[in-house]
C-alpha atoms as a PDB file:
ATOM      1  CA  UNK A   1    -104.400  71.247 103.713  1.00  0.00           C
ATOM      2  CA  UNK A   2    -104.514  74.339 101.677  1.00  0.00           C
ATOM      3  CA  UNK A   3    -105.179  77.966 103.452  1.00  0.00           C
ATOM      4  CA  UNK A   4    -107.652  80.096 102.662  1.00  0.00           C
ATOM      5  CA  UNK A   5    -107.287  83.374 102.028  1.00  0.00           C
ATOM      6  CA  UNK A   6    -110.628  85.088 102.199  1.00  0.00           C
ATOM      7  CA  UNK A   7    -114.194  83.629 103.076  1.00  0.00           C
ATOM      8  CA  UNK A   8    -117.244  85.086 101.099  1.00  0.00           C
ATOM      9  CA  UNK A   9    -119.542  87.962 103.366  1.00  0.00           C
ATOM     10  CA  UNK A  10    -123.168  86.938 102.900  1.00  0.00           C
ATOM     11  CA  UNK A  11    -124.043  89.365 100.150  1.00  0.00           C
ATOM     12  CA  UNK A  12    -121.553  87.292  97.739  1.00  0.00           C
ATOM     13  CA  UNK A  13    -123.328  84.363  98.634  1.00  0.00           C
ATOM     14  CA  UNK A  14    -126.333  85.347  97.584  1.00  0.00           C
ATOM     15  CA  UNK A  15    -125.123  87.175  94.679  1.00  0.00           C
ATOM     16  CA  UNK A  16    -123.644  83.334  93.611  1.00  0.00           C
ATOM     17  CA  UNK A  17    -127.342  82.104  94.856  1.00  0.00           C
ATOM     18  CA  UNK A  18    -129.210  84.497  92.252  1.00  0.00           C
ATOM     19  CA  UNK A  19    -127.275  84.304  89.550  1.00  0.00           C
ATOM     20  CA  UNK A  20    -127.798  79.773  89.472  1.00  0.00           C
ATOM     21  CA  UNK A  21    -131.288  80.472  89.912  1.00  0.00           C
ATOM     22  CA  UNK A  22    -131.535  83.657  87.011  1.00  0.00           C
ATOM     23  CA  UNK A  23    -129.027  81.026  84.812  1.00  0.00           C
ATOM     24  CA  UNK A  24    -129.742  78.056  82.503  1.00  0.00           C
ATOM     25  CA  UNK A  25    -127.412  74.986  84.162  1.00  0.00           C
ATOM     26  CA  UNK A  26    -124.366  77.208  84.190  1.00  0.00           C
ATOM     27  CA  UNK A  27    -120.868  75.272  84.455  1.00  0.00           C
ATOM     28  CA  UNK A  28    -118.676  76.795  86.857  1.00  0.00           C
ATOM     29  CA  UNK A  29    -116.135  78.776  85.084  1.00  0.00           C
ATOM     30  CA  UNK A  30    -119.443  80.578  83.056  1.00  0.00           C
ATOM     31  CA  UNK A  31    -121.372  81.297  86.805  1.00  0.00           C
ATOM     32  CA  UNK A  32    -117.915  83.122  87.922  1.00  0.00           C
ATOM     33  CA  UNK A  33    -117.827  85.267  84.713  1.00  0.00           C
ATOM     34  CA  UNK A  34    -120.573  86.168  84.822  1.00  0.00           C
ATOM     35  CA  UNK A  35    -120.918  87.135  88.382  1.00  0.00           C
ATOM     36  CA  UNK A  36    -122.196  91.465  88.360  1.00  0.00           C
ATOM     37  CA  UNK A  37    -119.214  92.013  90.934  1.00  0.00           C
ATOM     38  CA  UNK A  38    -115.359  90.111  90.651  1.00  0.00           C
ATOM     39  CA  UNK A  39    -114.934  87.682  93.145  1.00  0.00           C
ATOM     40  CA  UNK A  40    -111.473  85.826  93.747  1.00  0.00           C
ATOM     41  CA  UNK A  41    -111.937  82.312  92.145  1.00  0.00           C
ATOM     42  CA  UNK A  42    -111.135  80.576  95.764  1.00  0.00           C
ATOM     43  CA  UNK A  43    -113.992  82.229  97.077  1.00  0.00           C
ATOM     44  CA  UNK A  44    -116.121  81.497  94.959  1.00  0.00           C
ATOM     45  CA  UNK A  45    -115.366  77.851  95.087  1.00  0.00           C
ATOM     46  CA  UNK A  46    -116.077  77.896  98.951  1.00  0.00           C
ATOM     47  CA  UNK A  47    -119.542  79.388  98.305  1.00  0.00           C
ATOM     48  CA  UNK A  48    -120.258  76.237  95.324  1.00  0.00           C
ATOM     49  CA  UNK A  49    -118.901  73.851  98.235  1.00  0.00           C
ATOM     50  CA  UNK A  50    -120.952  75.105 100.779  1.00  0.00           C
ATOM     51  CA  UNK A  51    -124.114  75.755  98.760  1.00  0.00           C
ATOM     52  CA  UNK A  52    -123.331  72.053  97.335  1.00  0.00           C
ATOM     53  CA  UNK A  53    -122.845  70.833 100.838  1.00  0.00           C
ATOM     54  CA  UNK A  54    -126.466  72.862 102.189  1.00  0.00           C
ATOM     55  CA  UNK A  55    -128.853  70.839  99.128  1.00  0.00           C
ATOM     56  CA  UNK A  56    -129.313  74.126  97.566  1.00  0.00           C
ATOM     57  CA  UNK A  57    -127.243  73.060  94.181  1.00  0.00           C
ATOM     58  CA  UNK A  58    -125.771  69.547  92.794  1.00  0.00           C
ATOM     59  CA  UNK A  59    -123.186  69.329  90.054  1.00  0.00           C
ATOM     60  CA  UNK A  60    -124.608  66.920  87.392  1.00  0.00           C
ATOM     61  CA  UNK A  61    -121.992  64.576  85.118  1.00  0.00           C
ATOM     62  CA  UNK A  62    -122.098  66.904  82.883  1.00  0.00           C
ATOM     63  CA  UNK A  63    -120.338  69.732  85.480  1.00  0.00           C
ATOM     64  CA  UNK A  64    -123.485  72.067  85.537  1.00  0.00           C
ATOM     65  CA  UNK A  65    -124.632  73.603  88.458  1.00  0.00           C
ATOM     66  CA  UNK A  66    -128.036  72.744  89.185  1.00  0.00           C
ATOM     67  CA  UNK A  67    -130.389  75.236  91.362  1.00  0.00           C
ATOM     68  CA  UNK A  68    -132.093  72.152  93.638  1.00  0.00           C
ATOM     69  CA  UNK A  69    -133.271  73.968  96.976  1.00  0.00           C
ATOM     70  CA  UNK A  70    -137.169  74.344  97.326  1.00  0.00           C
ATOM     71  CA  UNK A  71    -138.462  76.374  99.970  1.00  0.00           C
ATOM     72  CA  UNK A  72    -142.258  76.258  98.897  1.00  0.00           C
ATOM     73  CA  UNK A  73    -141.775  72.058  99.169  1.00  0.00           C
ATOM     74  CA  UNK A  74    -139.990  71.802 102.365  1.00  0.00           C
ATOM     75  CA  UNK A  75    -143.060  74.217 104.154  1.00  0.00           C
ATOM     76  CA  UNK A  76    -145.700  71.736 102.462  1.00  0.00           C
ATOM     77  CA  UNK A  77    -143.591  68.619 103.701  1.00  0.00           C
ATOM     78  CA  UNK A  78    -143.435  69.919 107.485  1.00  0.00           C
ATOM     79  CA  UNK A  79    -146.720  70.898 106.853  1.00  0.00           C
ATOM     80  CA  UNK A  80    -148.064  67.566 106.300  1.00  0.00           C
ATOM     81  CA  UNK A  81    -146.686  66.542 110.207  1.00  0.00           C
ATOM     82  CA  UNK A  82    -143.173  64.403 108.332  1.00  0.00           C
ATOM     83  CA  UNK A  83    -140.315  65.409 110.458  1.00  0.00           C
END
């Protein structure tokens, strides 16, 4: 069981979110660098967990990170009466 030391605050989240979505299939060491702000490396691999673990990325065989989460889609999907 390892201890964590610091959880991310929301607007490092997003800051993570933008940057996969402004990015061309970053790995994960090239997302961190180049990140506008510093963020400890062990949060920023609880943020890839949990946005991993939420559909919004996957990790391909290749190791890049993979933007996947579709807002516009899910609305049209509810929309259509699937639940």
């Amino acid at each position: 069981m390892t201890n964590t030391i610091h959880y991310p605050q929301l607007d490092t989240i997003l800051m993570v979110e933008k940057a996969i979505q402004q990015m061309n299939y970053p790995k994960k060491t090239e997302l961190w660098k180049s990140l506008p702000k510093k963020v400890m490396y062990q949060t920023f691999c609880i943020i890839i967990d949990y946005l991993e673990q939420s559909g919004k990325i996957i990790i391909d065989k290749d190791r890049r990170i993979v933007w996947t989460w579709n807002p516009e889609m899910i609305k049209k999907i509810i929309s259509s009466g699937v639940k």
